[in-house]
Protein backbone atom coordinates (compact mmCIF):
# COMPACT_ATOMS: atom_id res chain seq x y z
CA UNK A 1 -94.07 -195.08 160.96
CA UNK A 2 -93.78 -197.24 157.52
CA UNK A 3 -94.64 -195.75 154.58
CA UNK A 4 -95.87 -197.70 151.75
CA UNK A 5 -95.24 -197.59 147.93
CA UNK A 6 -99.10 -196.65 146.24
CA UNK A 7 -100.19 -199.11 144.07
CA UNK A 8 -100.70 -197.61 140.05
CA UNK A 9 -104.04 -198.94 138.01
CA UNK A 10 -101.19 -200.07 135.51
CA UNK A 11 -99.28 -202.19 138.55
CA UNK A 12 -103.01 -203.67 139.76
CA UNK A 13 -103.93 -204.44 136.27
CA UNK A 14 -100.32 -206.47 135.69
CA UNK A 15 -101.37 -208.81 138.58
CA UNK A 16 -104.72 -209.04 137.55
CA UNK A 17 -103.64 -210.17 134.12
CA UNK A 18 -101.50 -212.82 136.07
CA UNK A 19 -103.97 -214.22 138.43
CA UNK A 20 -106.16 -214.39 135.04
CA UNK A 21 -103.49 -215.80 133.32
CA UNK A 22 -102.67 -218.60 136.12
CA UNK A 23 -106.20 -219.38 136.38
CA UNK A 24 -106.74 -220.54 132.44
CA UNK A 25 -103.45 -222.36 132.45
CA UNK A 26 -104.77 -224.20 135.75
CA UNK A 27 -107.87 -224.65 134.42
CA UNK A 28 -106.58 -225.94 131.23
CA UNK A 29 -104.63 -228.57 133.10
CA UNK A 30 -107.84 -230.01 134.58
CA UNK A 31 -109.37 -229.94 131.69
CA UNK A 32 -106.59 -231.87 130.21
CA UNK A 33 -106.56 -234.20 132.85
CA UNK A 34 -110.08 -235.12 132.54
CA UNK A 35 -110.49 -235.14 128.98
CA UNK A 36 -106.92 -237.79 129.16
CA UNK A 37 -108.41 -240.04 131.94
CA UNK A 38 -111.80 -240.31 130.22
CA UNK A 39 -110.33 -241.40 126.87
CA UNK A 40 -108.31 -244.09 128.64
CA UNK A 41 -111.92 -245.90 129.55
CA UNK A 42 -112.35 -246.11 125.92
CA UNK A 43 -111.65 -249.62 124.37
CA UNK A 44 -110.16 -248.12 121.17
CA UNK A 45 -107.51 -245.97 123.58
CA UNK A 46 -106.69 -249.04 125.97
CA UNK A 47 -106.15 -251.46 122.51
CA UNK A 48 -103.83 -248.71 121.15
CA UNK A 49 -102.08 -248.28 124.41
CA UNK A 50 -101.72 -251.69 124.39
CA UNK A 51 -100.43 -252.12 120.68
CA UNK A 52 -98.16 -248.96 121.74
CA UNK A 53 -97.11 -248.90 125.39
CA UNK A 54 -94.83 -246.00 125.14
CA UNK A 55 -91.42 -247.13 124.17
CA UNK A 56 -89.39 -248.18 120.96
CA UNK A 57 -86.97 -250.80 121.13
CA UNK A 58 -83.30 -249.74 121.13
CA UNK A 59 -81.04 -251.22 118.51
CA UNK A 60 -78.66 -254.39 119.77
CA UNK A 61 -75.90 -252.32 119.97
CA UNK A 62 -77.12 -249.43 121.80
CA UNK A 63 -75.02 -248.58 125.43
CA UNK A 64 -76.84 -249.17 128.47
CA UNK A 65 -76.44 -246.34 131.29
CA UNK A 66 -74.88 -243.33 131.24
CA UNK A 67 -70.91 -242.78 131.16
CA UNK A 68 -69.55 -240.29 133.75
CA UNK A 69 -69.01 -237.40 131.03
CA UNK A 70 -72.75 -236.90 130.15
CA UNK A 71 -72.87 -236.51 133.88
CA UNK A 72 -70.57 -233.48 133.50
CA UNK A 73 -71.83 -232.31 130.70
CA UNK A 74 -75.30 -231.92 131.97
CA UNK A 75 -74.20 -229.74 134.60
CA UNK A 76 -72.03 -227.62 131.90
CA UNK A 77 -75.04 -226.99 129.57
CA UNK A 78 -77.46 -226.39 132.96
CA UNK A 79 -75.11 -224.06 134.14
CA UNK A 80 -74.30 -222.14 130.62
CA UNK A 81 -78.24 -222.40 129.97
CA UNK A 82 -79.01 -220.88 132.92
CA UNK A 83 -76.68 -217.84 132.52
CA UNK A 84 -77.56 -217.72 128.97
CA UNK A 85 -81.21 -216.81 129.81
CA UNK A 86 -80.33 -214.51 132.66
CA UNK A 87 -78.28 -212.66 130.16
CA UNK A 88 -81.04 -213.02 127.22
CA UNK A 89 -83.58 -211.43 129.57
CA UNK A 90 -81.97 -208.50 130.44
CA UNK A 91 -80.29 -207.88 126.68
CA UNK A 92 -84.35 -207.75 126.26
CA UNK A 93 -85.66 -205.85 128.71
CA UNK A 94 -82.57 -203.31 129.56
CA UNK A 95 -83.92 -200.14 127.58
CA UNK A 96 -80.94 -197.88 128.62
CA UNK A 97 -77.85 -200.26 129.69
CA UNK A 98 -75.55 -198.25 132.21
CA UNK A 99 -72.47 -200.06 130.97
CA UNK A 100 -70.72 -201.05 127.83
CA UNK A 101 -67.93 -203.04 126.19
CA UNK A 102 -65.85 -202.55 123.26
CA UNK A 103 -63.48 -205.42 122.20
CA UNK A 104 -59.90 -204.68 121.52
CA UNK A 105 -58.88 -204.91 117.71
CA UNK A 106 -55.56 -206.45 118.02
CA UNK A 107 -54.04 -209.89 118.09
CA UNK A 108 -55.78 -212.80 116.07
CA UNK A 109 -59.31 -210.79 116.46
CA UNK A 110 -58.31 -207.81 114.93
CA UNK A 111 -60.37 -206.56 111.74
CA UNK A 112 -60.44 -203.63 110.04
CA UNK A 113 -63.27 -201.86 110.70
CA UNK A 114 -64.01 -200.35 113.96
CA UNK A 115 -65.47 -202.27 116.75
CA UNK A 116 -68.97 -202.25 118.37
CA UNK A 117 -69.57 -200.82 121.28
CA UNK A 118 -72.26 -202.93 123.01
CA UNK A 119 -73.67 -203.74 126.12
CA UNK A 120 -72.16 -205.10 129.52
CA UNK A 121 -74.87 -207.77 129.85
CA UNK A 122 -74.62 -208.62 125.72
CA UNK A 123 -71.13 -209.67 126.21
CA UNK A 124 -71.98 -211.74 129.03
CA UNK A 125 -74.44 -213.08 126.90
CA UNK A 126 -72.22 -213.62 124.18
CA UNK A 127 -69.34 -215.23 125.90
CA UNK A 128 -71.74 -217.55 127.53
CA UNK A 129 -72.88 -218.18 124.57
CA UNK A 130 -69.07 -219.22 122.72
CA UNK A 131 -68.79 -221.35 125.88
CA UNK A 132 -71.87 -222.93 125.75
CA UNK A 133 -71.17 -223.91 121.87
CA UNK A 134 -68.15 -225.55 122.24
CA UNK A 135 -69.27 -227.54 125.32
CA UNK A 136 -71.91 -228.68 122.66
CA UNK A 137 -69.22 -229.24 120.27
CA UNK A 138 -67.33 -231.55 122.88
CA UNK A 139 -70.63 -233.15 123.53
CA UNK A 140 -71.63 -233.82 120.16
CA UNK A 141 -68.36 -235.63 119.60
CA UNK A 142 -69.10 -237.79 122.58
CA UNK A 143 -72.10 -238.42 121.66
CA UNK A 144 -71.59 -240.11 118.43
CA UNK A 145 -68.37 -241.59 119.42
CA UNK A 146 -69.75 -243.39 122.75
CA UNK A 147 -73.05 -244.49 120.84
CA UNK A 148 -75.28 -242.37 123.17
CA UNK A 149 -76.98 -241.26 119.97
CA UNK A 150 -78.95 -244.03 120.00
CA UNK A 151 -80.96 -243.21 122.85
CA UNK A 152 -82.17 -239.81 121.84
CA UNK A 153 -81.91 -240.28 117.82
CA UNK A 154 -85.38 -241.77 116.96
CA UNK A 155 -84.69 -245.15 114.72
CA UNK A 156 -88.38 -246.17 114.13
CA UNK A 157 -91.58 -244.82 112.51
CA UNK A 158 -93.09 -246.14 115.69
CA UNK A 159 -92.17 -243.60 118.49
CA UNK A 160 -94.53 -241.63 117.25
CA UNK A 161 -97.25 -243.40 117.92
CA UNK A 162 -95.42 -244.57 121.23
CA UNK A 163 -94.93 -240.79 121.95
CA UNK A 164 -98.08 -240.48 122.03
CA UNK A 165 -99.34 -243.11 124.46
CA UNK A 166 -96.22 -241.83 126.70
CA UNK A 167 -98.57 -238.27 126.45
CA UNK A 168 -101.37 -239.50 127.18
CA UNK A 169 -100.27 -241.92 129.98
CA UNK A 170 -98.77 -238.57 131.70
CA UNK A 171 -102.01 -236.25 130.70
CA UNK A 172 -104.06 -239.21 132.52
CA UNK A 173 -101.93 -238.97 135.65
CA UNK A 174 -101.03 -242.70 135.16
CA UNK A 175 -97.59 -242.33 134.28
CA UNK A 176 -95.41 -244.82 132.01
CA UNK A 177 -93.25 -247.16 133.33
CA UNK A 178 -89.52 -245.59 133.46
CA UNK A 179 -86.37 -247.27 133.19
CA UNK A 180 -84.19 -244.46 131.84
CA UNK A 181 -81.13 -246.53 132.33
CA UNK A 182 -81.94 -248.80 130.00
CA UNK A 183 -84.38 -246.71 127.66
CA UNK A 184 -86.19 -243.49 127.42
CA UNK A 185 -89.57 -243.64 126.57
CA UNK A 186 -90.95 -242.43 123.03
CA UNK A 187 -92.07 -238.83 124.16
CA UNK A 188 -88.57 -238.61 126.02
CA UNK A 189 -86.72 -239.15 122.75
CA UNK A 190 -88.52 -236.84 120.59
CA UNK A 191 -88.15 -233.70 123.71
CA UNK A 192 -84.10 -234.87 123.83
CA UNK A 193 -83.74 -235.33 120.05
CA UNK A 194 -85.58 -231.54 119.76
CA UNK A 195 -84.02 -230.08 122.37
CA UNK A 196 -80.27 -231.39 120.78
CA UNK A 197 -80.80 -231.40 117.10
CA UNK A 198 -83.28 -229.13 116.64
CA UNK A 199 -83.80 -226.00 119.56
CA UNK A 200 -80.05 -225.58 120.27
CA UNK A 201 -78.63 -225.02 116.30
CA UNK A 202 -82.02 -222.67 115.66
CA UNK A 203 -80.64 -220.76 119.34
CA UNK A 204 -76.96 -220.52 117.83
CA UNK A 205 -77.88 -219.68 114.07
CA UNK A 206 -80.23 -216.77 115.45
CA UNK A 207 -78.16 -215.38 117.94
CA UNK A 208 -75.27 -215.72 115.16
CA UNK A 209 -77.56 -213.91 112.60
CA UNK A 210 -78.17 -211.36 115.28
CA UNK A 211 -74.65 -210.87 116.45
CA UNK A 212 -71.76 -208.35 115.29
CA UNK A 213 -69.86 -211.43 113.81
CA UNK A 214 -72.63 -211.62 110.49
CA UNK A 215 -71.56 -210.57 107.50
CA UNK A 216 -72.87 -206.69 107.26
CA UNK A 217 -71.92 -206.87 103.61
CA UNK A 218 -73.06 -209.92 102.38
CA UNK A 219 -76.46 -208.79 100.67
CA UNK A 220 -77.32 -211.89 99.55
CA UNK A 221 -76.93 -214.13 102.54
CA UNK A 222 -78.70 -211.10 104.41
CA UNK A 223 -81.85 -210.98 102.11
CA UNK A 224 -81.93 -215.00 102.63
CA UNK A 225 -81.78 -214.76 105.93
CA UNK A 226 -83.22 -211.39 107.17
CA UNK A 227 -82.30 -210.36 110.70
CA UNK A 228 -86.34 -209.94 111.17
CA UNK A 229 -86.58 -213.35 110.73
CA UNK A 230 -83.59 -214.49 113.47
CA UNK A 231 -84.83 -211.91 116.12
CA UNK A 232 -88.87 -213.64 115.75
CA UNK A 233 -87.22 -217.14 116.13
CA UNK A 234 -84.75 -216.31 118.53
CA UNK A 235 -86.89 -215.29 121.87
CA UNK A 236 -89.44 -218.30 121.50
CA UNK A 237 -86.61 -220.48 121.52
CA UNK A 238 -85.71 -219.63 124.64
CA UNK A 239 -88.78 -219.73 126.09
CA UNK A 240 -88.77 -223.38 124.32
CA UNK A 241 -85.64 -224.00 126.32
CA UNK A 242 -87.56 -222.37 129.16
CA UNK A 243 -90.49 -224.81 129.40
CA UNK A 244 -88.19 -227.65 128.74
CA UNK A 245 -86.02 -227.38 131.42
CA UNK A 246 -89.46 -226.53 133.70
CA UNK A 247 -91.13 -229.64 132.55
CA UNK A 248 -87.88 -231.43 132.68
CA UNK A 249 -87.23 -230.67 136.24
CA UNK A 250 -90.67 -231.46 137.44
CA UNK A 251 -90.57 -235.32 135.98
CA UNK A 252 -86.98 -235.91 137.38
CA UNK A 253 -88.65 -235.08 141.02
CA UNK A 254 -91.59 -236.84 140.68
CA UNK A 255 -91.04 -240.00 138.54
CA UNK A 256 -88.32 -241.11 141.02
CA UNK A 257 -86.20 -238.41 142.36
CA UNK A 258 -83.39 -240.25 143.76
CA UNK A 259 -82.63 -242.78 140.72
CA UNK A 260 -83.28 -240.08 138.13
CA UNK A 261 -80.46 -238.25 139.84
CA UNK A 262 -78.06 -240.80 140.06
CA UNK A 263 -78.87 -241.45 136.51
CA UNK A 264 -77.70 -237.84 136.08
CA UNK A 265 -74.81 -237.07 138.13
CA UNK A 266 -73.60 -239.95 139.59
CA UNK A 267 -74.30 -242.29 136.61
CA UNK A 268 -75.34 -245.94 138.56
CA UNK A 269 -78.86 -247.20 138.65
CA UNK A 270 -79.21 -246.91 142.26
CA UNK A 271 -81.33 -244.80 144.41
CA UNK A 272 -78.99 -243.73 146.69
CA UNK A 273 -77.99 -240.17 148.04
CA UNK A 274 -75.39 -239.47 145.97
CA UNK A 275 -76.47 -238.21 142.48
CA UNK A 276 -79.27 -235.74 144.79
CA UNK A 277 -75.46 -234.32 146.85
CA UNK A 278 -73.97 -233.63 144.03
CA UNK A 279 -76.81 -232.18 142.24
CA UNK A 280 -77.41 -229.91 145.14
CA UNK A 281 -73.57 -229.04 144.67
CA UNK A 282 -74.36 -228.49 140.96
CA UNK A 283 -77.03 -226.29 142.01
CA UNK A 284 -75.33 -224.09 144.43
CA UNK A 285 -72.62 -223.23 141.92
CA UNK A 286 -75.28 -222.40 139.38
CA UNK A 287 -77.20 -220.14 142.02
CA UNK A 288 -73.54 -218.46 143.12
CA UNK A 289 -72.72 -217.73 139.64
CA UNK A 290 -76.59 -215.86 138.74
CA UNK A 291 -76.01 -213.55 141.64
CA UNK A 292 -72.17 -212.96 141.24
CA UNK A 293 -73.43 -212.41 137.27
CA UNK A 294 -73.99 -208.21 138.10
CA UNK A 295 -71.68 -205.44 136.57
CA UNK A 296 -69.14 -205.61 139.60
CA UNK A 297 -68.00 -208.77 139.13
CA UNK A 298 -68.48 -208.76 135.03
CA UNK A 299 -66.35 -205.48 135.01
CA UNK A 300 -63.21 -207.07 135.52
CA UNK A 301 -63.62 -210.14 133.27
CA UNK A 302 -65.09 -208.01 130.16
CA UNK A 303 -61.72 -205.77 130.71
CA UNK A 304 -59.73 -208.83 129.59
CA UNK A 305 -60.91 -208.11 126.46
CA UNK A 306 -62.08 -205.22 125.79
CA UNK A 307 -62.70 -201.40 127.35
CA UNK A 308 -65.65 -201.04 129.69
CA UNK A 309 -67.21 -197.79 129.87
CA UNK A 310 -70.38 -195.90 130.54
């Protein structure tokens, strides 16, 4: 005989909120969809998508393609994003943590004043974190050095307009042309230029802000730059990053699955198998490492560094 778990008013009313949350977001989509494709009948809307089909030309001396490091550096920031978030959620939503870490004050971290004791999963979070900046660091260097910046840097007035026929070419369900190898369309640059120059340094100078390595003493720094102020930034960025990576995932399937992926990991303009193996590779290691991510296996790595205890 199976006994079941009674359902609480408070658990029914969380999955009624849901269903009634699902439901306006789905019918907000229609709605979206209808108002786009009804606007594109209009002459006004087809002579401006006309005038601005969706794109900006690239300068003369942009690269075309991808090199093979941006291949392996999108799988680094996937994989340290991923973690990142994991760890986030749980720094959030842990009320009592089980487990802490306090780093060892010796060698060339050693300070003078006693160190923190903190949470198992907010050093996870924080060494992801480290990790994840200086891949950015690295990637930033390539970036400017190899000329990619010109892809994802916007160099005209015009992608705005542009970006906006791209959104309203997608909201209409009559997508843009893409040839990502070559150029991303106007809405493309503005999400990559955000996500690069703008969502990522807001993430690290919040979490910084938030973190035991700010300044406790600096009052004037501090009542620039409140700690209120970093933790109200700090979650929405994530859940920036969140819907990014959401909407990001859900074009590379569905404009083109194959060539996107090649694009991504196996950097040809083909539309082969081989970017979608290695992706699925990518993807294992990323799923391996979120369930190896629990207090068992972090035990042992925090102890490098620090005492773990209850």
């Amino acid at each position: 005989m199976s006994i079941s778990t009674p359902t609480t008013p408070k658990t029914q009313n969380k999955w009624v909120r849901l269903a009634v949350i699902i439901g306006i977001a789905v019918l907000a989509l229609l709605a979206v969809i209808l108002l786009a494709r009804w606007l594109r009948t209009l002459s006004p809307v087809q002579d401006f998508l006309t005038t601005y089909p969706g794109h900006v030309e690239l300068p003369a001396q942009a690269p075309t393609g991808f090199p093979a490091w941006l291949g392996w550096q999108h799988f680094l920031n996937m994989f340290f994003l991923v973690l990142i978030i994991r760890s986030g959620w749980l720094v959030r939503t842990t009320a009592r943590p089980k487990e802490h870490w306090t780093r060892n004050n010796k060698g060339l971290l050693k300070t003078k004043g006693k160190p923190a004791k903190i949470s198992l999963n907010l050093w996870f979070h924080l060494s992801m974190d480290a990790l994840w900046v200086l891949n950015g660091i690295v990637f930033m260097v390539l970036l400017f050095a190899s000329g990619q910046w010109m892809r994802i840097v916007p160099t005209s007035w015009s992608v705005f307009p542009n970006a906006l026929s791209s959104a309203l070419q997608y909201a209409s369900l009559n997508w843009p042309t893409e040839n990502g190898w070559v150029n991303y369309n106007s809405l493309q640059v503005l999400a990559y230029f955000t996500i690069v120059f703008i969502a990522a340094p807001l993430a690290l100078a919040t979490g910084l802000r938030m973190s035991g390595a700010w300044p406790k003493n600096a009052e004037k720094l501090n009542k620039a730059y409140p700690m209120e102020l970093a933790r109200a930034l700090h979650f929405p960025v994530m859940i920036f990053f969140v819907a990014f990576v959401v909407v990001h995932v859900a074009l590379v399937f569905t404009t083109g699955a194959l060539r996107n992926l090649n694009h991504m990991y196996a950097t040809h303009d083909g539309a082969g198998w081989t970017g979608f193996w290695i992706f699925a590779a990518s993807l294992a290691v990323i799923i391996a490492a979120w369930l190896l991510a629990r207090p068992i296996f972090l035990r042992p790595l925090a102890s490098l560094s620090g005492k773990v205890s209850k």
